[in-house]
Protein backbone atom coordinates (compact mmCIF):
# COMPACT_ATOMS: atom_id res chain seq x y z
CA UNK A 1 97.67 -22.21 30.05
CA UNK A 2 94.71 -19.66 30.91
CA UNK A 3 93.48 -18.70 34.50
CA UNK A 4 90.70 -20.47 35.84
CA UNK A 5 89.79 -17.86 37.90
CA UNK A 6 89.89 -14.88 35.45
CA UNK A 7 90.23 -17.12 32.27
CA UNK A 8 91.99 -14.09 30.65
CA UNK A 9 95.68 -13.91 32.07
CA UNK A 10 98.61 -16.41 31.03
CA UNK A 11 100.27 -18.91 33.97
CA UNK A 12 103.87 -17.92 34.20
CA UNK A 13 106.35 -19.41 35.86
CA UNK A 14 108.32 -17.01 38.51
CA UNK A 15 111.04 -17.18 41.51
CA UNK A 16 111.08 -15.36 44.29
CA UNK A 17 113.78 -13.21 44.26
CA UNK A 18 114.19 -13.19 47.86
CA UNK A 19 113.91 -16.82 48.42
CA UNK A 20 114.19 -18.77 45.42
CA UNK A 21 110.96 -20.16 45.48
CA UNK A 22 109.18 -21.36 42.83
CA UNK A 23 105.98 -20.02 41.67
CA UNK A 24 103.11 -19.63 39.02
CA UNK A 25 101.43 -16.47 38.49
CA UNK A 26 98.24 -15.04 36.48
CA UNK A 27 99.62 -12.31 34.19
CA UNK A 28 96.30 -10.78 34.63
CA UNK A 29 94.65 -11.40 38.01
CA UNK A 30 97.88 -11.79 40.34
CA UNK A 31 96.48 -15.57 41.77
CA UNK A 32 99.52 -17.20 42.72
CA UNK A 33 99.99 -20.98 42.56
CA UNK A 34 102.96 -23.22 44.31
CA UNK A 35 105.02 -24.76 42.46
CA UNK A 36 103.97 -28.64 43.84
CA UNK A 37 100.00 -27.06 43.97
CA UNK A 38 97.91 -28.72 40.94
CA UNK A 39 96.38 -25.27 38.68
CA UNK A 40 93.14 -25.20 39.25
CA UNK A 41 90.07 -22.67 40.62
CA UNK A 42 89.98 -24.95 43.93
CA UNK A 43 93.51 -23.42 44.24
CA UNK A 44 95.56 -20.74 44.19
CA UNK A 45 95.99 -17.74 46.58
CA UNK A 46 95.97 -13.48 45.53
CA UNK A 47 99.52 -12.36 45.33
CA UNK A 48 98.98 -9.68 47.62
CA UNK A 49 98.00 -12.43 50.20
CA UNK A 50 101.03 -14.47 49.34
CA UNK A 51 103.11 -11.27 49.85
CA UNK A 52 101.70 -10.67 53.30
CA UNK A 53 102.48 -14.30 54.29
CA UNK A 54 105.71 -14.03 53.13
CA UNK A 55 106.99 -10.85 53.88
CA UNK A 56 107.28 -9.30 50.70
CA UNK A 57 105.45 -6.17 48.99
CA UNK A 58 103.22 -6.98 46.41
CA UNK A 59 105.00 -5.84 43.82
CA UNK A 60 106.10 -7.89 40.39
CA UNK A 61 109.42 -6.63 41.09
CA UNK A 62 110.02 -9.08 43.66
CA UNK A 63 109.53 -11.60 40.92
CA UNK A 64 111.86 -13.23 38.50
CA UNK A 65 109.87 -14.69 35.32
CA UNK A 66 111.33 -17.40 33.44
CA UNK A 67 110.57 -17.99 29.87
């Protein structure tokens, strides 16, 4: 599935390393989705703002992706 926000970057599925949460995540734009959230441009949040939130740098080394 494509982005709707930048309809350029993959959804991938990710954990949290930290917390086990799990995410989806724009390969191109960094908009992060909650697992339970339904994908759409209505939803989503920047990484770096999901990072603030919850403590973490922005970095995609906090990040696990699963295949």
């Amino acid at each position: 599935m494509y982005c709707p926000y930048c309809e350029q970057g993959k959804i991938v599925k990710a954990i949290v390393k930290s917390s086990g949460e799990l995410i989806f995540i724009c390969e191109e734009c960094d908009t992060v989705w909650a697992s339970h959230e339904k994908i759409s441009s209505h939803t989503g949040l920047f990484f770096s703002l999901y990072a603030d939130v919850h403590n973490l740098e922005p970095l995609w080394s906090e990040l696990e992706v699963l295949q």
